[in-house]
C-alpha atoms as a PDB file:
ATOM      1  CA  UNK A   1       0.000   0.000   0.000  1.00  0.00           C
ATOM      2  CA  UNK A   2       1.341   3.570  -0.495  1.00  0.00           C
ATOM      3  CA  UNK A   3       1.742   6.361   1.493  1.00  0.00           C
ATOM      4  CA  UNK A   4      -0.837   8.084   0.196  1.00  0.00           C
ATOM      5  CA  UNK A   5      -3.235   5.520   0.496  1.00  0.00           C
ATOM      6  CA  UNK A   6      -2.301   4.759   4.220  1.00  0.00           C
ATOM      7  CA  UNK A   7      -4.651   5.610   7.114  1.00  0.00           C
ATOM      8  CA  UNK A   8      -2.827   6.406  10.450  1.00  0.00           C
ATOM      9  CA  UNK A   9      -4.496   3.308  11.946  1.00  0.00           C
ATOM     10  CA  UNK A  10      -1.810   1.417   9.801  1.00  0.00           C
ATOM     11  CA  UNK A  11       0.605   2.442  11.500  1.00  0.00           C
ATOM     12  CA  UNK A  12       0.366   3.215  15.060  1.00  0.00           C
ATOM     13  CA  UNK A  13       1.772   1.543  18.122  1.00  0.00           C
ATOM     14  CA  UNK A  14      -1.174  -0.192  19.610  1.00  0.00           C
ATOM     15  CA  UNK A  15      -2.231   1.569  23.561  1.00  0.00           C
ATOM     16  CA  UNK A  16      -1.425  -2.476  25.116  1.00  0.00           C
ATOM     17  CA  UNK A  17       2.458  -1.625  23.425  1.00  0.00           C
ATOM     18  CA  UNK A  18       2.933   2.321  24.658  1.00  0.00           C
ATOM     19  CA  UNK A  19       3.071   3.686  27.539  1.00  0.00           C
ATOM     20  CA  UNK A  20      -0.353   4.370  29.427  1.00  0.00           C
ATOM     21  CA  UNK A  21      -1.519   5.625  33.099  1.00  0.00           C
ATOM     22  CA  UNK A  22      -4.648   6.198  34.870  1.00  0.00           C
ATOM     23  CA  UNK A  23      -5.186   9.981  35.889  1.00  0.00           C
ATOM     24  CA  UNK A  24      -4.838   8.920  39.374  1.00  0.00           C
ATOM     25  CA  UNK A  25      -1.228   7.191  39.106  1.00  0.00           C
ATOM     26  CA  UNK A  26       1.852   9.695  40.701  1.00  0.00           C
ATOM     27  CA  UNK A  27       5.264  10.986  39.007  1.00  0.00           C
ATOM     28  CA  UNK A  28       6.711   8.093  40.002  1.00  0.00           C
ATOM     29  CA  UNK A  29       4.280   5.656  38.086  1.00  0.00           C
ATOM     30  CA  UNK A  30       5.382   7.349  34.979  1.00  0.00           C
ATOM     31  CA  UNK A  31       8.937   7.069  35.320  1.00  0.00           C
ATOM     32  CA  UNK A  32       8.605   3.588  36.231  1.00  0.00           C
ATOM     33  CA  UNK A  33       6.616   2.767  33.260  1.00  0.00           C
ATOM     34  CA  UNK A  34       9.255   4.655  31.181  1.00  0.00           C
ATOM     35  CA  UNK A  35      12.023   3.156  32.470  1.00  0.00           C
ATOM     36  CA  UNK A  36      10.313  -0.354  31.728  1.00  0.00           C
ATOM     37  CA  UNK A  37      10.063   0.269  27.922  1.00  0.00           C
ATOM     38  CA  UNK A  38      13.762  -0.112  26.641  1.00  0.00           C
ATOM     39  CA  UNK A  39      15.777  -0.662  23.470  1.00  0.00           C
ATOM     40  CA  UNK A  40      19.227  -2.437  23.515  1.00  0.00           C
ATOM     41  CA  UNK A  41      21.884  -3.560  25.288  1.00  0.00           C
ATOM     42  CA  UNK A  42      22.552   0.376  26.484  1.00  0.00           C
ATOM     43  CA  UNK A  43      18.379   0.052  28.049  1.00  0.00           C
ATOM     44  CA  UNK A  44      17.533   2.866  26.003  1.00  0.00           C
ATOM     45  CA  UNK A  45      14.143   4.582  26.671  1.00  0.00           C
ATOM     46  CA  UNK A  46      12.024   3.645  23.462  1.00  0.00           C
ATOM     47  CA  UNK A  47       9.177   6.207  24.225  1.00  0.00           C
ATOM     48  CA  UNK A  48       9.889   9.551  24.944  1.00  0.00           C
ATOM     49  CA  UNK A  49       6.528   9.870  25.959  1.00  0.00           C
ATOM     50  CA  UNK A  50       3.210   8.515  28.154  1.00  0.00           C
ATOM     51  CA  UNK A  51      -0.486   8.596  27.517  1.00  0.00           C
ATOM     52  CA  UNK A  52      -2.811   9.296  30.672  1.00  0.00           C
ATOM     53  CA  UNK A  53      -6.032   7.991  30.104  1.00  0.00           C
ATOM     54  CA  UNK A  54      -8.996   7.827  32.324  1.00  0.00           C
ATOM     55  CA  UNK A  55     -11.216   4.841  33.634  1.00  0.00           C
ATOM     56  CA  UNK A  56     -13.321   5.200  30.626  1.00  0.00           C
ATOM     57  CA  UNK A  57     -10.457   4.352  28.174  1.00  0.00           C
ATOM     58  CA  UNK A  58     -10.085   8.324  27.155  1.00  0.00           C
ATOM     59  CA  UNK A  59      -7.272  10.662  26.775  1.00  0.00           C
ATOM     60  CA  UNK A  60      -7.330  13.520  29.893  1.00  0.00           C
ATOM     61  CA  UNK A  61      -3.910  14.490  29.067  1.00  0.00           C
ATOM     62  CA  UNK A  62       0.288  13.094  28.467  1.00  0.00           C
ATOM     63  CA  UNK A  63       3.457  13.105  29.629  1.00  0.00           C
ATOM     64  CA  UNK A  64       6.669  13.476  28.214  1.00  0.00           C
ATOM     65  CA  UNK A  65      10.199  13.749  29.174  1.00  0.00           C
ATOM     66  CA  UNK A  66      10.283  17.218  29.738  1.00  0.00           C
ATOM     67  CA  UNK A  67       7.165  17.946  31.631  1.00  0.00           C
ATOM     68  CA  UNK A  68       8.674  15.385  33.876  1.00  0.00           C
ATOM     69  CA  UNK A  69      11.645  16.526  34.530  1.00  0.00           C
ATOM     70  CA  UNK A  70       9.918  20.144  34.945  1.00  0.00           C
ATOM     71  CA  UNK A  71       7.844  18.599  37.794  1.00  0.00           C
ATOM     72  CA  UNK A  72      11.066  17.593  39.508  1.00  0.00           C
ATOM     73  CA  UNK A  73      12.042  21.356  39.757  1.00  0.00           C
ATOM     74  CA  UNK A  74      10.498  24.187  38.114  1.00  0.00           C
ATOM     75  CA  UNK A  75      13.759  26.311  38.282  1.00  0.00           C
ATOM     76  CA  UNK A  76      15.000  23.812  35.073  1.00  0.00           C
ATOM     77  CA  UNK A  77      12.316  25.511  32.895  1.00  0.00           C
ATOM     78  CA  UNK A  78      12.537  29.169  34.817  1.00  0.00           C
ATOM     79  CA  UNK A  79      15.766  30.021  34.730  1.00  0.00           C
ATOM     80  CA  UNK A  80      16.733  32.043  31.080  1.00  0.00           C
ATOM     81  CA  UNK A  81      20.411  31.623  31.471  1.00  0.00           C
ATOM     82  CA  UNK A  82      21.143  28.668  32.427  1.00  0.00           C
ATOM     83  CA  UNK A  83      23.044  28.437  35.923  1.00  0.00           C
ATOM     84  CA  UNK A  84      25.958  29.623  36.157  1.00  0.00           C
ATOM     85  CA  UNK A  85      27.966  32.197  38.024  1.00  0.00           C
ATOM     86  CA  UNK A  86      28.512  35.607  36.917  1.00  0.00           C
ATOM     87  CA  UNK A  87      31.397  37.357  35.479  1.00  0.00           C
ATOM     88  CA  UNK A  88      33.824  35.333  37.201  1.00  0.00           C
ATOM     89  CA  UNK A  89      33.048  37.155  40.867  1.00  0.00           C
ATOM     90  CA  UNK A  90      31.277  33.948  42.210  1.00  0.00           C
ATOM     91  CA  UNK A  91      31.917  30.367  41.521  1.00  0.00           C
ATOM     92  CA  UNK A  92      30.002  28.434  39.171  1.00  0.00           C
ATOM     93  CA  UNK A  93      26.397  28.196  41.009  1.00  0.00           C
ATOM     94  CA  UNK A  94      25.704  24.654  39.664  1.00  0.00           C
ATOM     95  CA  UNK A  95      26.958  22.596  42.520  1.00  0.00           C
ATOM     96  CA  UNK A  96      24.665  24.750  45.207  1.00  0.00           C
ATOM     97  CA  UNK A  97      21.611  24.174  42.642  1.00  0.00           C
ATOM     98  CA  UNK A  98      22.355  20.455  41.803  1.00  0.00           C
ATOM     99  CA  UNK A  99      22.182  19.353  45.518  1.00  0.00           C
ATOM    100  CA  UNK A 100      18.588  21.287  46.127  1.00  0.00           C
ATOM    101  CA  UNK A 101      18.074  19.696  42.578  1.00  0.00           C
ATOM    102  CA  UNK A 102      18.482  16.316  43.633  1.00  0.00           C
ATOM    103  CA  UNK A 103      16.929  16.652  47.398  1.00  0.00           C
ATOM    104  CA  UNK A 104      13.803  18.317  46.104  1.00  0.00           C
ATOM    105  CA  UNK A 105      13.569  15.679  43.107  1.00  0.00           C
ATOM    106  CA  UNK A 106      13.700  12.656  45.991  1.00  0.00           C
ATOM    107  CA  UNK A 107      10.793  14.217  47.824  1.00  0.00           C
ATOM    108  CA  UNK A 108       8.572  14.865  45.039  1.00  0.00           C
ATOM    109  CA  UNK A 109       7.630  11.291  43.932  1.00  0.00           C
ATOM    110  CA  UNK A 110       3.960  10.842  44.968  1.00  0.00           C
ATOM    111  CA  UNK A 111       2.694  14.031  43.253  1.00  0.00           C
ATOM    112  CA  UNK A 112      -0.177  13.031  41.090  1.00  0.00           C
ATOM    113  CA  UNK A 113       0.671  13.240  37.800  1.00  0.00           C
ATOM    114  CA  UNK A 114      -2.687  14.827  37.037  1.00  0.00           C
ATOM    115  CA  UNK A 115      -1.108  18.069  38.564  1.00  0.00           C
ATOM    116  CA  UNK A 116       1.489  18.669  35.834  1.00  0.00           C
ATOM    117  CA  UNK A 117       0.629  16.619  32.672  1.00  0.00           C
ATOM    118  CA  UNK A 118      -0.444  18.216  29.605  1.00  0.00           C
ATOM    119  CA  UNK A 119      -3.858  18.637  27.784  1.00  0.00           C
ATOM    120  CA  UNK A 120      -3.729  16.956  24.866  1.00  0.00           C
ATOM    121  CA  UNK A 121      -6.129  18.379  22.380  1.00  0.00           C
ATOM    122  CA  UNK A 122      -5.250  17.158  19.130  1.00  0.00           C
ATOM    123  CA  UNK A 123      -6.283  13.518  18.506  1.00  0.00           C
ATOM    124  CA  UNK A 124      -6.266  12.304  15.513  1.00  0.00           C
ATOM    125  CA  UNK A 125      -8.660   8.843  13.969  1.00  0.00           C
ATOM    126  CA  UNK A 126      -7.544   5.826  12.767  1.00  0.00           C
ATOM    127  CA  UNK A 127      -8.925   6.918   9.607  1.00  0.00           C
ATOM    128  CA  UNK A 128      -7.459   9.540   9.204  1.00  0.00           C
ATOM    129  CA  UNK A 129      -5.049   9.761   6.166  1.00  0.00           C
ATOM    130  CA  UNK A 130      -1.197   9.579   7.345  1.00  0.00           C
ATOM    131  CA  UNK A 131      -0.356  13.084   5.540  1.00  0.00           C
ATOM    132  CA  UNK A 132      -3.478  14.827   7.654  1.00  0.00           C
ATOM    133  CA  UNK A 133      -1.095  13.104  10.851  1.00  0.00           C
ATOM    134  CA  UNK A 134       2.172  14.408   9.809  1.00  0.00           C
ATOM    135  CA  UNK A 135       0.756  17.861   8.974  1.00  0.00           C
ATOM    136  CA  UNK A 136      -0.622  18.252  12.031  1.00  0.00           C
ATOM    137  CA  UNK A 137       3.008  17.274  13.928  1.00  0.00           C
ATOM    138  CA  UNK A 138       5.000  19.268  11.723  1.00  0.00           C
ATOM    139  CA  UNK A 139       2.419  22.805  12.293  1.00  0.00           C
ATOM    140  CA  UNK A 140       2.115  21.989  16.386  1.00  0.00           C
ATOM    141  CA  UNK A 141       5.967  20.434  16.698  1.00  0.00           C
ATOM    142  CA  UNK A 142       4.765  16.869  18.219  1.00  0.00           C
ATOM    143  CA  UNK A 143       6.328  13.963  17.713  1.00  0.00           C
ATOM    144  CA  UNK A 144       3.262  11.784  18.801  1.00  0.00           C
ATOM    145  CA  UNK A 145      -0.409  11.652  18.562  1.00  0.00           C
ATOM    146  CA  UNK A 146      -2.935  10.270  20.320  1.00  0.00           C
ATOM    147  CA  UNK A 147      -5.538   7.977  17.897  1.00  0.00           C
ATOM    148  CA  UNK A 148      -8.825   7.615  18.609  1.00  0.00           C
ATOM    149  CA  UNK A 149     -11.673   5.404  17.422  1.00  0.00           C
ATOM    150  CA  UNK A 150     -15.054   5.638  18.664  1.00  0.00           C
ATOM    151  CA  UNK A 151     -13.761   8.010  21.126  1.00  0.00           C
ATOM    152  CA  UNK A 152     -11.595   5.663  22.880  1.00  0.00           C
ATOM    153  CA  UNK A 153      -7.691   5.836  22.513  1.00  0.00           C
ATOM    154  CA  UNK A 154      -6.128   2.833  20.170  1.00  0.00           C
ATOM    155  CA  UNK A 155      -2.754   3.694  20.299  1.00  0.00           C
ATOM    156  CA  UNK A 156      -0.289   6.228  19.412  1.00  0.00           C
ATOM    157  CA  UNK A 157       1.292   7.418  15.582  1.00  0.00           C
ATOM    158  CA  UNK A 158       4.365   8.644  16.062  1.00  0.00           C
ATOM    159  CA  UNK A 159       6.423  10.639  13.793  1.00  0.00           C
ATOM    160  CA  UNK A 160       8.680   7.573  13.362  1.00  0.00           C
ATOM    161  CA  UNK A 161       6.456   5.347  11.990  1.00  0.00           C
ATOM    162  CA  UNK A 162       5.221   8.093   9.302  1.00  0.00           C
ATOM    163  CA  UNK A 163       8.699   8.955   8.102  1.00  0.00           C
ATOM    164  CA  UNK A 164       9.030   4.778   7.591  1.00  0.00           C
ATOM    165  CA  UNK A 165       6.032   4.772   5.484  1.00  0.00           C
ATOM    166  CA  UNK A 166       7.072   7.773   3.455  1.00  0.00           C
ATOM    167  CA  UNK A 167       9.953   6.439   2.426  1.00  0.00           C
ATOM    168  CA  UNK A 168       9.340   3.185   1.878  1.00  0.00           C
ATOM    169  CA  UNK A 169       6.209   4.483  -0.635  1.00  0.00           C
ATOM    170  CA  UNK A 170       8.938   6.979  -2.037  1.00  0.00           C
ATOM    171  CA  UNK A 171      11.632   4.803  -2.503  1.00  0.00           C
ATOM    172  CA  UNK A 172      14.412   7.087  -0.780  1.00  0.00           C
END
């Protein structure tokens, strides 16, 4: 089948294979169920990303690797500059902020994850034609989608599995 005749249902990582919580589950929940999806002998992480889904099988929101690590301490996302010292008055700062970093992170492991993940509005059908998919990543910047069929969450297209398609139908 080509591309252009490929629906995203074709395609997508089936919700039993990906990454899923309930809305109830805490921080730690999702990096456990991270962690348990590796690649290789190095354990890389093969999603970068987790789908929170309520008791009625729907999407309330995800997770990814950097809201995550954003719930372990805001000052990661805050801070323009990065964290170092300044002009070479005052050593580099990064040792002081690591070891808050890595106290605060310890402490923080029951939060419900419901209190940082994001909305995720754009769903798109298993019917939906794969271009309509990878249009909508490449305007919003995601590099995974939800899929939905009867309003219920079937898995997840990722932006992976589209470029594979494409070119394998274009021959590149």
């Amino acid at each position: 089948m080509t591309a252009e005749k490929q629906v995203v249902k074709d395609c997508i990582i089936p919700i039993d294979r990906y990454p899923h919580l309930r809305d109830s589950q805490t921080l730690s929940d999702a990096v456990q169920i991270l962690l348990s999806y590796t690649c290789g002998n190095e354990g890389r992480l093969q999603y970068g990303g987790v789908l929170i889904i309520n008791e009625s099988n729907q999407l309330t929101g995800c997770l990814n690797l950097q809201t995550i690590l954003r719930a372990l301490d805001r000052r990661l996302a805050d801070s323009p500059g990065g964290f170092e010292g300044k002009d070479g008055k005052y050593p580099d700062l990064a040792f002081l902020w690591e070891e808050s970093f890595f106290r605060k992170c310890s402490e923080k492991h029951d939060i419900p994850i419901k209190d940082f993940m994001i909305s995720s509005n754009t769903i798109v059908k298993g019917s939906d034609p794969l271009l309509k998919a990878l249009s909508i990543m490449l305007h919003n910047n995601e590099i995974f989608l939800p899929v939905s069929e009867d309003g219920n969450i079937i898995g997840v297209i990722r932006l992976e599995e589209i470029f594979t398609a494409i070119c394998s139908a274009c021959r590149l």
